[in-house]
C-alpha atoms as a PDB file:
ATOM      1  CA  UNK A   1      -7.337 -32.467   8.745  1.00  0.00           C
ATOM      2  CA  UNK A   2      -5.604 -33.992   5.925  1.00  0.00           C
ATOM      3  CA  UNK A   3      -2.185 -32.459   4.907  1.00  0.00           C
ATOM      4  CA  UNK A   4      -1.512 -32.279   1.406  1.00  0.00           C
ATOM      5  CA  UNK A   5       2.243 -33.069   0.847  1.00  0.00           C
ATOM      6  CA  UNK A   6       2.478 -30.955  -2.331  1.00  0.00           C
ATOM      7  CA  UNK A   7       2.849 -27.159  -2.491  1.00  0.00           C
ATOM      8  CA  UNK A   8       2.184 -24.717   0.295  1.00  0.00           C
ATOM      9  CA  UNK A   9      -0.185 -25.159   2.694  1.00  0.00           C
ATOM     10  CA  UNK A  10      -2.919 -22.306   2.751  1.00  0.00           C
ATOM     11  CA  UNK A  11      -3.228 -20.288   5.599  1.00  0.00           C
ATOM     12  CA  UNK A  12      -7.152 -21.421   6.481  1.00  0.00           C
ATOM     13  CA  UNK A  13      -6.063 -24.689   6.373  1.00  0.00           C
ATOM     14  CA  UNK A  14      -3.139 -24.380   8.779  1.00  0.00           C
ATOM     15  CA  UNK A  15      -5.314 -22.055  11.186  1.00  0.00           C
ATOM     16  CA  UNK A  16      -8.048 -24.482  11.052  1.00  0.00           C
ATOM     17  CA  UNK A  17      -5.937 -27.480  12.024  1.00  0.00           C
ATOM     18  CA  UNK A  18      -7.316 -29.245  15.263  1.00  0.00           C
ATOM     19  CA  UNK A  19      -3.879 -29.164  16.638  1.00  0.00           C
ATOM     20  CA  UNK A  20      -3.297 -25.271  16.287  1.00  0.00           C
ATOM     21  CA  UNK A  21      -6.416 -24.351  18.646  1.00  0.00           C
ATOM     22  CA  UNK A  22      -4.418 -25.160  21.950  1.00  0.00           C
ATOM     23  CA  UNK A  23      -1.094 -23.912  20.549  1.00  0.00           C
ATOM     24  CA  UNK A  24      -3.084 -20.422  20.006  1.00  0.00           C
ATOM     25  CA  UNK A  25      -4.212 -20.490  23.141  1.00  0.00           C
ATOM     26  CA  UNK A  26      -1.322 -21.601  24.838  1.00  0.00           C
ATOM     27  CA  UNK A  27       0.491 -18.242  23.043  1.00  0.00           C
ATOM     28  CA  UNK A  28      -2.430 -16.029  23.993  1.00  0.00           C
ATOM     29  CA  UNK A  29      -3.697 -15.244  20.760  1.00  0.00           C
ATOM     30  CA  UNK A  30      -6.506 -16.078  17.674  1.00  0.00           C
ATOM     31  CA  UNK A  31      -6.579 -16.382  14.120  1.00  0.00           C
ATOM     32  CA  UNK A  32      -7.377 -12.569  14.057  1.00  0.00           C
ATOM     33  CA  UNK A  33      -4.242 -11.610  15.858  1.00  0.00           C
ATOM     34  CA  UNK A  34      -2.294 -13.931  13.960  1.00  0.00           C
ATOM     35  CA  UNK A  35      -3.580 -12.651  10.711  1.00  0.00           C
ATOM     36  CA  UNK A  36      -2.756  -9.196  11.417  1.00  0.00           C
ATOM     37  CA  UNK A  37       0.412 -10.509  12.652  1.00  0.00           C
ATOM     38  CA  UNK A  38       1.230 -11.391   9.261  1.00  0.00           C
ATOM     39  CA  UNK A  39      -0.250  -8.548   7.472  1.00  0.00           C
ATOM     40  CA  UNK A  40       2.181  -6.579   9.409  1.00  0.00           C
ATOM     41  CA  UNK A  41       5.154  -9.248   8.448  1.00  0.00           C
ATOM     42  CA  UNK A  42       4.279  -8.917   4.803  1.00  0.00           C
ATOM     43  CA  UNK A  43       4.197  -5.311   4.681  1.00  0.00           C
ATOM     44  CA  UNK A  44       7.795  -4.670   6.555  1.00  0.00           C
ATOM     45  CA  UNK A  45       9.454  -7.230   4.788  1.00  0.00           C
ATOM     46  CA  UNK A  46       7.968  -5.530   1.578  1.00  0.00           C
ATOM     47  CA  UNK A  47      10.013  -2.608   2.046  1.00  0.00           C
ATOM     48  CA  UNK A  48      12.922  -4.142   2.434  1.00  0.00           C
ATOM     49  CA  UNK A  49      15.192  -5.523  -0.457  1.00  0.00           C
ATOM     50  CA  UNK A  50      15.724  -9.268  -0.955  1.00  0.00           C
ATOM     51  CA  UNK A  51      19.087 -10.195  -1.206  1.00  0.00           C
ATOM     52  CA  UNK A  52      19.687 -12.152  -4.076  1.00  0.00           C
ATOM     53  CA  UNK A  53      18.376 -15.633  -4.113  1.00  0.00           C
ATOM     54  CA  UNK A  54      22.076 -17.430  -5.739  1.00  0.00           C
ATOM     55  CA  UNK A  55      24.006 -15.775  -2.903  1.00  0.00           C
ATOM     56  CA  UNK A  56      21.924 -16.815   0.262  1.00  0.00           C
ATOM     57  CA  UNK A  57      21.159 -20.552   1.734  1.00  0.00           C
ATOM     58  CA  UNK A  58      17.571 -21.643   3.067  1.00  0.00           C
ATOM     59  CA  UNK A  59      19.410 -21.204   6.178  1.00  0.00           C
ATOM     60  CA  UNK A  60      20.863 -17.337   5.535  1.00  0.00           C
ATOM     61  CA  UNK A  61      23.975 -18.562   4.826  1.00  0.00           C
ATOM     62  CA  UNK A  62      25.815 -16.705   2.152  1.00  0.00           C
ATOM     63  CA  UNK A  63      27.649 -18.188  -0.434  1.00  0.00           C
ATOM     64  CA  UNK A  64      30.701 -16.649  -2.328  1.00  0.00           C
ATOM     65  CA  UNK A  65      30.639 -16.694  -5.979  1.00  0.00           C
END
């Protein structure tokens, strides 16, 4: 697979990446179990606010104005 170096990668490109086959299986699950995984991500972080983006860091840390 070819990476393309601008934006995001897609998630049927990442989960179709030679390279994540063994790492699935090494963690005991498949594209459908991550997939739901994230479904499930999506939809608990949706009901939570998002702080706001000037006071946090990439890394959570959080910045006084």
């Amino acid at each position: 697979m070819r990476w393309r170096m601008t934006g995001e990668v897609e998630l049927d490109e990442l989960l179709g990446d030679a390279l994540m086959e063994p790492v699935m299986r090494s963690a005991g699950v498949n594209t459908d179990d991550v997939r739901r995984q994230l479904v499930e991500l999506a939809r608990r972080l949706g009901h939570r606010p998002a702080p706001p983006a000037a006071m946090v860091t990439l890394r959570g840390e959080r910045l006084t104005p």
